[in-house]
Protein backbone atom coordinates (compact mmCIF):
# COMPACT_ATOMS: atom_id res chain seq x y z
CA UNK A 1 24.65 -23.77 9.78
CA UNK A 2 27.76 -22.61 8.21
CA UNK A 3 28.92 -19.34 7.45
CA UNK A 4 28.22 -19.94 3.44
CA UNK A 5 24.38 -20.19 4.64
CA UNK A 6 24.89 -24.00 3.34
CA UNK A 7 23.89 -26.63 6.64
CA UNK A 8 26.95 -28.90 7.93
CA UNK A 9 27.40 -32.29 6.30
CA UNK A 10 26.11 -34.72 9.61
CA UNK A 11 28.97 -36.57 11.49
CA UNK A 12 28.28 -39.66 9.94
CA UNK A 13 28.96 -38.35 6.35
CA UNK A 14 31.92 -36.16 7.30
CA UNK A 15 33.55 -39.42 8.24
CA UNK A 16 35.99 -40.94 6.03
CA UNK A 17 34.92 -44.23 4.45
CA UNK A 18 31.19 -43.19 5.75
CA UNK A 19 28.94 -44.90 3.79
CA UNK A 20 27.37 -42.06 2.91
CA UNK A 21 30.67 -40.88 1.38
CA UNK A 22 31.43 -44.44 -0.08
CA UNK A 23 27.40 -44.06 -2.20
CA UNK A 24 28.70 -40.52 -3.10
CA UNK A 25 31.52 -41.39 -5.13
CA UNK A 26 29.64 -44.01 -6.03
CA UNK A 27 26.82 -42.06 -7.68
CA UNK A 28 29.53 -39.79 -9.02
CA UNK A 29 30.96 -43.04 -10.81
CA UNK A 30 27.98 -44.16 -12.51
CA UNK A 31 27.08 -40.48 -13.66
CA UNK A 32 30.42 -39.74 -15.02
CA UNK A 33 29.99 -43.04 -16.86
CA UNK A 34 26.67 -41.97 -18.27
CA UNK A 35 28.14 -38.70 -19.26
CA UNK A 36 31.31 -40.54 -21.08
CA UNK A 37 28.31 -43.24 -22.68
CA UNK A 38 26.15 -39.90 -24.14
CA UNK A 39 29.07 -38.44 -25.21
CA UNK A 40 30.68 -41.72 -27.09
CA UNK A 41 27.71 -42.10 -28.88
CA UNK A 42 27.09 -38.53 -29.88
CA UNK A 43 30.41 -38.27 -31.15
CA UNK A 44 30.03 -41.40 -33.52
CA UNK A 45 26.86 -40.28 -34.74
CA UNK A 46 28.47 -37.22 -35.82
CA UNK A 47 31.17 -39.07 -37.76
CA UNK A 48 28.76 -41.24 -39.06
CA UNK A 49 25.71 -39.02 -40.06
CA UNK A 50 26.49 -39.21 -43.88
CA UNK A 51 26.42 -43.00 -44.16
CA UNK A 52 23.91 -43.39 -42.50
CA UNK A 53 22.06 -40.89 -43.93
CA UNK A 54 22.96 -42.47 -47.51
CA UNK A 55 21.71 -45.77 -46.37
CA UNK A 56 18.42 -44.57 -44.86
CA UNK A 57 18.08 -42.53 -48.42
CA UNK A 58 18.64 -45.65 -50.40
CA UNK A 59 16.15 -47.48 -48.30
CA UNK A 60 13.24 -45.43 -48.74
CA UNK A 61 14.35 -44.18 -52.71
């Protein structure tokens, strides 16, 4: 246990190129590129909320 109260990483992971490292940054990859995904689309709803607003208005009028 380290000072921090947190437990020590094992060997294996505290080893560069581990493969616990390599699925790490892996996982870290495919979250950021959720994240930037969410994002993308949020922001392009927001730009596009009156349109399609108007359209789903005409549709049901």
């Amino acid at each position: 246990m380290r000072k921090n109260g947190w437990p020590a990483l094992p060997k294996r992971l505290r080893e560069p190129g581990s493969f616990g490292q390599e699925k790490a940054v892996r996982y870290v990859e495919l979250k950021l590129g959720v994240m930037s995904a969410g994002n993308s689309l949020r922001v392009y709803r927001e730009r596009h909320r009156s349109g399609m607003m108007a359209r789903a208005s005409d549709a049901f009028a």
